[in-house]
N, C-alpha and C. Protein backbone atom coordinates (compact mmCIF):
# COMPACT_ATOMS: atom_id res chain seq x y z
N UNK A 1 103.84 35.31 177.23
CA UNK A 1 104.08 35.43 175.82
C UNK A 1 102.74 35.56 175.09
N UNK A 2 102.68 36.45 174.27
CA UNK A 2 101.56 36.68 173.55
C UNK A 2 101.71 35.83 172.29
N UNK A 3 100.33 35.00 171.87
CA UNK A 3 100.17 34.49 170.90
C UNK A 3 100.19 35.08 169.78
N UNK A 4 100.32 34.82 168.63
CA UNK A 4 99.89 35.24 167.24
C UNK A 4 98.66 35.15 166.74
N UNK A 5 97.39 35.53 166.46
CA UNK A 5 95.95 34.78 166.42
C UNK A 5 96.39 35.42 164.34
N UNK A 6 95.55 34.19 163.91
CA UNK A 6 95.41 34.02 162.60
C UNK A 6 94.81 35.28 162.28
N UNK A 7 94.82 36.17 161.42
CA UNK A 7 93.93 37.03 160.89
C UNK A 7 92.54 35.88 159.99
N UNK A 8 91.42 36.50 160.03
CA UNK A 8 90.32 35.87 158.93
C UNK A 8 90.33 36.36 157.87
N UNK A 9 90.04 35.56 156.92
CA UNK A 9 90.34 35.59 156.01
C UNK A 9 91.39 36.16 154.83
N UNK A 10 92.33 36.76 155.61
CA UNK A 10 93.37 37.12 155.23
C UNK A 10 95.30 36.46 154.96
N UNK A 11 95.49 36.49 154.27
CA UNK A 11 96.95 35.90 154.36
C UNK A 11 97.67 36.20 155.54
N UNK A 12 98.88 35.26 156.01
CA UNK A 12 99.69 35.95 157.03
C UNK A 12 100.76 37.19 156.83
N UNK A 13 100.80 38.14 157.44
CA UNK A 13 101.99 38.89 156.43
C UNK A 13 103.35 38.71 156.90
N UNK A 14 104.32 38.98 155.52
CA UNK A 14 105.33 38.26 155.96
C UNK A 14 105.97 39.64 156.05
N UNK A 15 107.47 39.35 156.13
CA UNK A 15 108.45 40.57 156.36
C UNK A 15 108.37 41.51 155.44
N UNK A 16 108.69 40.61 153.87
CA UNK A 16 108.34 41.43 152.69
C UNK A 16 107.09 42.17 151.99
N UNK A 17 106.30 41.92 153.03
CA UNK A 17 104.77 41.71 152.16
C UNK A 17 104.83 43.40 152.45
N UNK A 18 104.14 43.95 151.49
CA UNK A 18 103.51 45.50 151.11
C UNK A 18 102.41 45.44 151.61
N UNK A 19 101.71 46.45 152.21
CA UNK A 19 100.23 47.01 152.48
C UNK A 19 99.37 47.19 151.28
N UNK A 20 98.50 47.14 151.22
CA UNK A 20 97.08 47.73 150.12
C UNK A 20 97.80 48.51 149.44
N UNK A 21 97.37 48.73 148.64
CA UNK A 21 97.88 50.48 147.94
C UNK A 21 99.24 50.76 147.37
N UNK A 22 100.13 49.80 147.46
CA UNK A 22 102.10 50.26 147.63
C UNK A 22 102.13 50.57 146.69
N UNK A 23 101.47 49.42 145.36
CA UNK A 23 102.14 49.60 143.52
C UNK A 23 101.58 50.92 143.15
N UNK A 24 100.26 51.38 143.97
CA UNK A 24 99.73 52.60 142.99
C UNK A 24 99.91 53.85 143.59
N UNK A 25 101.02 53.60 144.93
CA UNK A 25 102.12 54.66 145.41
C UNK A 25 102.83 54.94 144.58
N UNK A 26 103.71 54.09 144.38
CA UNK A 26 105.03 53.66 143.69
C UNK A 26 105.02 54.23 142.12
N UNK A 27 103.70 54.09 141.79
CA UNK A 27 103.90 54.37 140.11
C UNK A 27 103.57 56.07 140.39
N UNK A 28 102.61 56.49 141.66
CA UNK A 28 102.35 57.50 141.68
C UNK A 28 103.65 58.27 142.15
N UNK A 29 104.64 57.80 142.74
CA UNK A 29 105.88 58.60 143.02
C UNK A 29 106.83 58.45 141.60
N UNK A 30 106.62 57.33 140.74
CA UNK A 30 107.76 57.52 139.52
C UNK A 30 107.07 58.51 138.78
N UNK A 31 105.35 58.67 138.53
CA UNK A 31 105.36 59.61 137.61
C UNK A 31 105.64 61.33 138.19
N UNK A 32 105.76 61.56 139.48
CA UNK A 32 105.84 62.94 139.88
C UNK A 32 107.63 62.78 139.46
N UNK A 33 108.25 61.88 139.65
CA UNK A 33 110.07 61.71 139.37
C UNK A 33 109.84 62.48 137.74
N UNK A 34 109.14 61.68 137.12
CA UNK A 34 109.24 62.16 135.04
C UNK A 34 108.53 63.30 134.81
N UNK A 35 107.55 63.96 135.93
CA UNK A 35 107.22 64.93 136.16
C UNK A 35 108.15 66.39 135.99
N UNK A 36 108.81 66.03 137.35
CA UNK A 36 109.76 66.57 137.54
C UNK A 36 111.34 66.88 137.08
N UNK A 37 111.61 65.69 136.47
CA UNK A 37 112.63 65.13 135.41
C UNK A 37 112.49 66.20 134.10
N UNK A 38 111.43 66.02 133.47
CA UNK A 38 111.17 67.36 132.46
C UNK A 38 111.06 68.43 132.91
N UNK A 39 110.43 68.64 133.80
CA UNK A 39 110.39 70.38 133.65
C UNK A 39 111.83 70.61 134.05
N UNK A 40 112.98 69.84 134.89
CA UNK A 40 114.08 69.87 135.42
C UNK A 40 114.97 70.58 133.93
N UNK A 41 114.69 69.46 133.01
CA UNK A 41 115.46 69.22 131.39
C UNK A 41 114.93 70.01 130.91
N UNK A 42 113.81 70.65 130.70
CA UNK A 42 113.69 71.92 129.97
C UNK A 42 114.25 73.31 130.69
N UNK A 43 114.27 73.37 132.12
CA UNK A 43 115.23 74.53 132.28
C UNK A 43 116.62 74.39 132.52
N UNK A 44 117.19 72.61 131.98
CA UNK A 44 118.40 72.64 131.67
C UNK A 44 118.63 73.53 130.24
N UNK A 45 118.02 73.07 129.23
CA UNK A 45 118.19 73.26 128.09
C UNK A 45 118.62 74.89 127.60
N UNK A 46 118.17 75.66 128.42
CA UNK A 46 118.82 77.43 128.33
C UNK A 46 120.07 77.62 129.08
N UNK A 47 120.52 76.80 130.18
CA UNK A 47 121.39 76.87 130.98
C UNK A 47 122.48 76.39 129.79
N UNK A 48 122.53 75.36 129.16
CA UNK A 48 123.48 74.67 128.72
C UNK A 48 123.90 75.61 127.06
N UNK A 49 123.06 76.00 126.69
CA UNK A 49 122.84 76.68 125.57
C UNK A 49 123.27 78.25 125.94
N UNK A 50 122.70 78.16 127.25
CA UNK A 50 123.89 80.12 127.40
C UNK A 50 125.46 79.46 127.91
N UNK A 51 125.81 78.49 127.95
CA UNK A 51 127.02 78.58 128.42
C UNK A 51 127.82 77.90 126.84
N UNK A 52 127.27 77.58 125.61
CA UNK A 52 127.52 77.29 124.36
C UNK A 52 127.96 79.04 123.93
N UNK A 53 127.21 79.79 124.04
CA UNK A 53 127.07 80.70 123.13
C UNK A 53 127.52 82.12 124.02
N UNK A 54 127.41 81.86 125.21
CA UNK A 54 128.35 82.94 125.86
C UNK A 54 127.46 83.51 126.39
N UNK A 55 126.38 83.30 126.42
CA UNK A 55 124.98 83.83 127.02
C UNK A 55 124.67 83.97 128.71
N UNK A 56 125.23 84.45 129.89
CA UNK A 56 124.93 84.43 130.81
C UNK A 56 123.87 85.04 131.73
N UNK A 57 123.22 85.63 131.77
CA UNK A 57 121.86 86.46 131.72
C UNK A 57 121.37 85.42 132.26
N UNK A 58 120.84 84.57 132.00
CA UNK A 58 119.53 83.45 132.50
C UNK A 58 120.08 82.52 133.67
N UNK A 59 121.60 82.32 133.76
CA UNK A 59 122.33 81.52 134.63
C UNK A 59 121.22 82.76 136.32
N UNK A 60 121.79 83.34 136.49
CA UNK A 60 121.14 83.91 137.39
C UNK A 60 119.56 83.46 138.48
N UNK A 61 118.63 83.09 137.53
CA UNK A 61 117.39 82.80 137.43
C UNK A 61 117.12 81.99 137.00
N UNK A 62 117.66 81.38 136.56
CA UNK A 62 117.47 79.45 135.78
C UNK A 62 118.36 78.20 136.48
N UNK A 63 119.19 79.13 136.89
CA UNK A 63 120.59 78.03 137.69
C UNK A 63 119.74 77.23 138.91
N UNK A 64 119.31 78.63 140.09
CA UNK A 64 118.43 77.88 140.96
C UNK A 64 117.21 77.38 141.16
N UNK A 65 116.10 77.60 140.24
CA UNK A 65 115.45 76.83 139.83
C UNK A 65 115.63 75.42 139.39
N UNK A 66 116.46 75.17 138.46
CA UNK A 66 116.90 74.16 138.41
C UNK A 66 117.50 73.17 139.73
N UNK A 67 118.28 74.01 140.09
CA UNK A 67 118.95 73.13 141.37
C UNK A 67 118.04 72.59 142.06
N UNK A 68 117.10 73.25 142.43
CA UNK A 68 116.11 73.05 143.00
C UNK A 68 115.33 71.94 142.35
N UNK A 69 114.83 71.95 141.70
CA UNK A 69 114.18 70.68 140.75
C UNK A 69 115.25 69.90 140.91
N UNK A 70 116.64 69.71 140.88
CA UNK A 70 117.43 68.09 141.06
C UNK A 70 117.36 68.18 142.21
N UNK A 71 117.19 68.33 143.51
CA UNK A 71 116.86 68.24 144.86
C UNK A 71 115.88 67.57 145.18
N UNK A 72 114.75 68.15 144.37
CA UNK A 72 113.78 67.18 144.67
C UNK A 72 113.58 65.97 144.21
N UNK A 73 114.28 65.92 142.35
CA UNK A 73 114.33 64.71 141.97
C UNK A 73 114.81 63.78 142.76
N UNK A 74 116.30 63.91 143.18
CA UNK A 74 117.02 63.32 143.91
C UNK A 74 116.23 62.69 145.24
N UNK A 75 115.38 63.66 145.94
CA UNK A 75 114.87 63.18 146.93
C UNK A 75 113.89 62.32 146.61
N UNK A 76 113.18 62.56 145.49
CA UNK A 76 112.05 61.52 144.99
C UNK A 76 112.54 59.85 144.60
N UNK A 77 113.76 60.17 144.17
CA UNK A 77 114.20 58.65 143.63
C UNK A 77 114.84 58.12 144.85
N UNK A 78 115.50 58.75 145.90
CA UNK A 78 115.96 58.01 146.73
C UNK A 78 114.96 57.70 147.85
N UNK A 79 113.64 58.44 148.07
CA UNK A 79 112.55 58.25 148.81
C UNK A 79 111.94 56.42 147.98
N UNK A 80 111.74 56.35 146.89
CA UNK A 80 111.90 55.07 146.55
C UNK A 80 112.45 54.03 146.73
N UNK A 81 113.44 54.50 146.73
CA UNK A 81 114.84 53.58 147.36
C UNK A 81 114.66 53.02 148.46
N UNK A 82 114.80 53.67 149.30
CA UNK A 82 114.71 53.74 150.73
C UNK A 82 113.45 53.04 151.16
N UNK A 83 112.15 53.13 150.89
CA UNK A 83 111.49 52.08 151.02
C UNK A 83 111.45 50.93 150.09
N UNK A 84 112.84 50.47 149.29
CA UNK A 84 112.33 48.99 148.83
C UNK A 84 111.92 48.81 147.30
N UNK A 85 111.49 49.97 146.73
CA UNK A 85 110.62 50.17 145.62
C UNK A 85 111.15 49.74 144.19
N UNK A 86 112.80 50.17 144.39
CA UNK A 86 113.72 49.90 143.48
C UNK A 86 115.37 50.01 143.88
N UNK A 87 115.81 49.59 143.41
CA UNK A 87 117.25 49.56 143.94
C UNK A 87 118.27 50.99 143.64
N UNK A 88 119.05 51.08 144.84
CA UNK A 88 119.86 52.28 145.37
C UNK A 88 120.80 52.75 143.72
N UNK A 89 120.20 51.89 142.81
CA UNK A 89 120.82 52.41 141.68
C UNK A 89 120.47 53.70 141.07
N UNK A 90 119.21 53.76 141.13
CA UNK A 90 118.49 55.15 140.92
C UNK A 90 118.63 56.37 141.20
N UNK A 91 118.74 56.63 142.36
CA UNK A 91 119.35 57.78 143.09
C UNK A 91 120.88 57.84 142.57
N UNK A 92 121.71 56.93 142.37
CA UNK A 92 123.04 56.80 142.08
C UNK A 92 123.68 57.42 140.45
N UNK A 93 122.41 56.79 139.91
CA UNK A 93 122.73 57.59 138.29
C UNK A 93 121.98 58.83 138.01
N UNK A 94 120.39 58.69 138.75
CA UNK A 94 120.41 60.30 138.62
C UNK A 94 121.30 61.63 139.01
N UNK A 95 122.52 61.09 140.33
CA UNK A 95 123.08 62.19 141.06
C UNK A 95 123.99 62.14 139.76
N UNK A 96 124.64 61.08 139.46
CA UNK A 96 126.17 61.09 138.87
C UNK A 96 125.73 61.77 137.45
N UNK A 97 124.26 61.88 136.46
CA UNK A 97 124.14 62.56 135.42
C UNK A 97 123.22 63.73 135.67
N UNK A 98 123.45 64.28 136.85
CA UNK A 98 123.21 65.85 137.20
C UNK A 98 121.31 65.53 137.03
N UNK A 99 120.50 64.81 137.18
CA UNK A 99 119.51 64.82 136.99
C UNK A 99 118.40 64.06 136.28
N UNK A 100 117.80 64.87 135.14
CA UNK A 100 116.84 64.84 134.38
C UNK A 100 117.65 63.51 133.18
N UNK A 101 118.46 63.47 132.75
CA UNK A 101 119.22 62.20 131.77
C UNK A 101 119.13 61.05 132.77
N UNK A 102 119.50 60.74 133.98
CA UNK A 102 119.70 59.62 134.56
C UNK A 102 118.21 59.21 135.08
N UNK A 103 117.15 60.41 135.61
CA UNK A 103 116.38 59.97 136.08
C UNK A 103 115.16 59.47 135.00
N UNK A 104 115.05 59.98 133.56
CA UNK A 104 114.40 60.07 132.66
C UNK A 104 114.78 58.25 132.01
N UNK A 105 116.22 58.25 132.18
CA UNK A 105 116.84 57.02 131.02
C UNK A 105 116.56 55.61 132.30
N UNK A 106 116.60 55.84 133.51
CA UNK A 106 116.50 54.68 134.37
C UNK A 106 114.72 54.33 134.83
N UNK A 107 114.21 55.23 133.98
CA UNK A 107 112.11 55.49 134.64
C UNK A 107 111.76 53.80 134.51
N UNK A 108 112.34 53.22 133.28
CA UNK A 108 111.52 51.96 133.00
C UNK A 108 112.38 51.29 133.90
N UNK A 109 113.44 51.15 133.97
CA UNK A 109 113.69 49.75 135.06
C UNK A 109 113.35 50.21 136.25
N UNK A 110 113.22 51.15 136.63
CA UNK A 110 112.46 51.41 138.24
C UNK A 110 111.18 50.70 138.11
N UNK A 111 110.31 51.45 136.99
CA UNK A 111 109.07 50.86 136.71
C UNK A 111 108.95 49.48 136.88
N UNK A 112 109.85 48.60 136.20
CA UNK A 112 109.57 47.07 136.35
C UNK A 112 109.88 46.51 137.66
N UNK A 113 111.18 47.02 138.47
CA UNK A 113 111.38 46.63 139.63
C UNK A 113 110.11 47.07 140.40
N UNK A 114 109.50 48.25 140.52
CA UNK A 114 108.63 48.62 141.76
C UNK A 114 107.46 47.53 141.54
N UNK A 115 107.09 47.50 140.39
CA UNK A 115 105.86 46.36 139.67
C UNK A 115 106.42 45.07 140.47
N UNK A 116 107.42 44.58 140.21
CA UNK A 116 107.79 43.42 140.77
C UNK A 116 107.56 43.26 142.16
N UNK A 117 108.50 44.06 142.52
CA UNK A 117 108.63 44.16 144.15
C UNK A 117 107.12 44.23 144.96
N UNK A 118 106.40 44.87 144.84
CA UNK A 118 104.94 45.91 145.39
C UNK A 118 104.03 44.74 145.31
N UNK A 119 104.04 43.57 144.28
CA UNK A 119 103.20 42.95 143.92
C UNK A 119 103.27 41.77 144.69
């Protein structure tokens, strides 16, 4: 059986404990999320507005772009998730409000959870 030898001068780490660096991951992955969250919501904003006014032309060329931007959102908030950062709620309301509203309106309580958690 192999012993455990104390690290020097260092704490022991526990199950929960984070590496160096996690919180200024963590804030660095929420701001690419609000990053992404806007530019997502501004090429909502023609999509939703040609389907007000009868406007289809831009659906073409704006539809998948967009999709594309909630893909990645999606993958960004649940890549959080998934390590711990904030709870599986995130990914859950960004999918259920198509994006840029859920991921934009939930930024601060991720924020406080990852702060919490990381620290």
């Amino acid at each position: 059986m192999v012993r455990a030898r104390a690290r020097r001068g260092r704490p022991p780490l526990s199950a929960t404990a984070y590496p160096p660096g996690t919180t200024e991951r963590a804030l660095r992955l929420l701001r690419w999320i609000v990053i992404v969250s806007i530019v997502d919501f501004i090429l909502l904003i023609p999509l939703v507005v040609g389907v007000i006014v009868d406007y289809h032309d831009l659906a073409p060329v704006i539809g998948p772009i967009h999709g594309l931007g909630f893909l990645i959102e999606l993958y960004l908030v649940a890549r959080g998730a998934a390590l711990g950062w904030w709870g599986w709620w995130y990914p859950a309301v960004t999918l259920v409000t198509g994006g840029p509203p859920g991921a934009l309106l939930g930024h601060n309580r991720a924020r406080r959870q990852a702060l919490e958690r990381t620290v």
